[in-house]
Protein backbone atom coordinates (compact mmCIF):
# COMPACT_ATOMS: atom_id res chain seq x y z
CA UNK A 1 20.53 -37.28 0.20
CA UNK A 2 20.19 -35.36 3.32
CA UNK A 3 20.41 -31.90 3.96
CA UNK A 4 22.64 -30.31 6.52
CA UNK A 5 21.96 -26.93 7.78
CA UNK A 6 25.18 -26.19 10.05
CA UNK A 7 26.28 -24.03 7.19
CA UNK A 8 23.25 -22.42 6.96
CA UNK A 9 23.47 -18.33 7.24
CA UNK A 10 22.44 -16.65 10.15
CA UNK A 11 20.48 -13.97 10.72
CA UNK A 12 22.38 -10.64 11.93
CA UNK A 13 22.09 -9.99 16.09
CA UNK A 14 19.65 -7.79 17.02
CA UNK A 15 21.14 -4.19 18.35
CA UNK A 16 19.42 -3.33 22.09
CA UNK A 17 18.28 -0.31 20.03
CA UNK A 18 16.09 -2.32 17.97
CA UNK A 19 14.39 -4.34 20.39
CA UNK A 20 13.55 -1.01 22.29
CA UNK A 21 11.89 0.38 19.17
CA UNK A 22 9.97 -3.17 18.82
CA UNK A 23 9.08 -2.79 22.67
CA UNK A 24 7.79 0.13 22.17
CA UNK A 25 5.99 0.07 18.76
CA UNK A 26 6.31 -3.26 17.73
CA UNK A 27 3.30 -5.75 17.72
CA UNK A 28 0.02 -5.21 20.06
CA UNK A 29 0.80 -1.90 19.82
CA UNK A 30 0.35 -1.29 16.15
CA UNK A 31 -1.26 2.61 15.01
CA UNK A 32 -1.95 1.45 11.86
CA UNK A 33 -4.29 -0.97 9.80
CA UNK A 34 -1.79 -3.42 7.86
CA UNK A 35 -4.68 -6.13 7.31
CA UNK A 36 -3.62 -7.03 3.78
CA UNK A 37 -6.27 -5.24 0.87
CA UNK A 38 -6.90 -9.12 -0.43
CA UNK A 39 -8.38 -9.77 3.29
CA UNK A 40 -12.10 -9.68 3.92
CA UNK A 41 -13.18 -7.28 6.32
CA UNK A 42 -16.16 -8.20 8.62
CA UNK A 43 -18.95 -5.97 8.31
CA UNK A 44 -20.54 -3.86 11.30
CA UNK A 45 -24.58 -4.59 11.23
CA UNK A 46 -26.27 -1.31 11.27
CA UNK A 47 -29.11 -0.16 12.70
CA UNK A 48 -31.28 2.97 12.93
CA UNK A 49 -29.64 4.09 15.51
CA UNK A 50 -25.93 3.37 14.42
CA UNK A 51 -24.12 0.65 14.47
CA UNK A 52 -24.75 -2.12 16.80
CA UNK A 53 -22.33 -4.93 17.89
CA UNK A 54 -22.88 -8.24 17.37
CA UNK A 55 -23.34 -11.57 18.67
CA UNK A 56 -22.73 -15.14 17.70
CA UNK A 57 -25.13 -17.71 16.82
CA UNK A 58 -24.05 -21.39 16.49
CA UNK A 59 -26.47 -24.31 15.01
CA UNK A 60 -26.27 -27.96 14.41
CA UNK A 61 -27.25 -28.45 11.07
CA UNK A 62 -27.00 -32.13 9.41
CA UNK A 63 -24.22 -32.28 7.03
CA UNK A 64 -26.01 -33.07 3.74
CA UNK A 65 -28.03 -29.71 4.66
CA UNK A 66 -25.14 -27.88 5.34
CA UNK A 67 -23.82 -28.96 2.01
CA UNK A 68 -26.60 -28.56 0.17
CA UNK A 69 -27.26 -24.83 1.15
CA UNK A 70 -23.39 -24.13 0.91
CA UNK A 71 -23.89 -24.70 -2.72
CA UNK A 72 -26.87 -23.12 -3.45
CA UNK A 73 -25.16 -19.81 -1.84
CA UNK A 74 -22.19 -19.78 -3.87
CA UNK A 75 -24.34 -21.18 -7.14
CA UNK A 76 -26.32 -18.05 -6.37
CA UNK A 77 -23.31 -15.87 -5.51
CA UNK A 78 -24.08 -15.06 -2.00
CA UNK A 79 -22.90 -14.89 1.33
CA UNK A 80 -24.37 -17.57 4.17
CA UNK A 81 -23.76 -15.69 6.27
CA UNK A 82 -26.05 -12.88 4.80
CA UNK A 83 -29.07 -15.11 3.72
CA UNK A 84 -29.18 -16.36 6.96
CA UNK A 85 -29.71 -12.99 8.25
CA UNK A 86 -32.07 -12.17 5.61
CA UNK A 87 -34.24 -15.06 6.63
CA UNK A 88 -33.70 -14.16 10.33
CA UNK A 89 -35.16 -10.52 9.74
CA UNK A 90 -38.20 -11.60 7.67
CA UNK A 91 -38.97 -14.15 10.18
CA UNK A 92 -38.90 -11.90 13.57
CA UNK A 93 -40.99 -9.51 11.28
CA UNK A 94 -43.24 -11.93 10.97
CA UNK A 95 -43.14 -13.23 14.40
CA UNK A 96 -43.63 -9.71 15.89
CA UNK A 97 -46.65 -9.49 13.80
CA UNK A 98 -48.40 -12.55 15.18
């Protein structure tokens, strides 16, 4: 059985007043934060002096590895993201000491 949609209801026309207040306000130009409360925010890294922007850092790992330390993360309850920064900051610390 197929379906026709030539019946199907169609949305009203848009009034020229409408599409001003869009222009004006609409997206890209948004004053508030709408990011849904269910969304996780990114956190800001911060440092003595305040905070500090941040930059990307991209590895290769092997796939079993990747796998492997996925699931000891979430086993553990923790972020990747965050015990790789962990290790990170011990390891300068202990590279600065040398």
């Amino acid at each position: 059985m197929s379906k026709s949609f030539a019946n199907a209801p169609k949305p009203p026309a848009l009034s020229a007043d409408v599409i001003t207040r869009f222009e004006r306000g609409g997206s890209g130009q948004d004053t508030q934060n709408n990011i849904p409360s269910n969304v996780e925010k990114r956190e800001t890294t911060k440092v003595d002096k305040g905070e500090e922007k941040t930059r990307r850092l991209s590895i290769d790992l092997p796939a079993s590895l990747h796998r492997r330390f996925k699931t000891a993360c979430s086993r553990a309850d923790k972020k990747m993201v965050v015990e790789v920064m962990d290790f990170i900051q011990r390891r300068t610390e202990e590279l600065e000491q040398d």
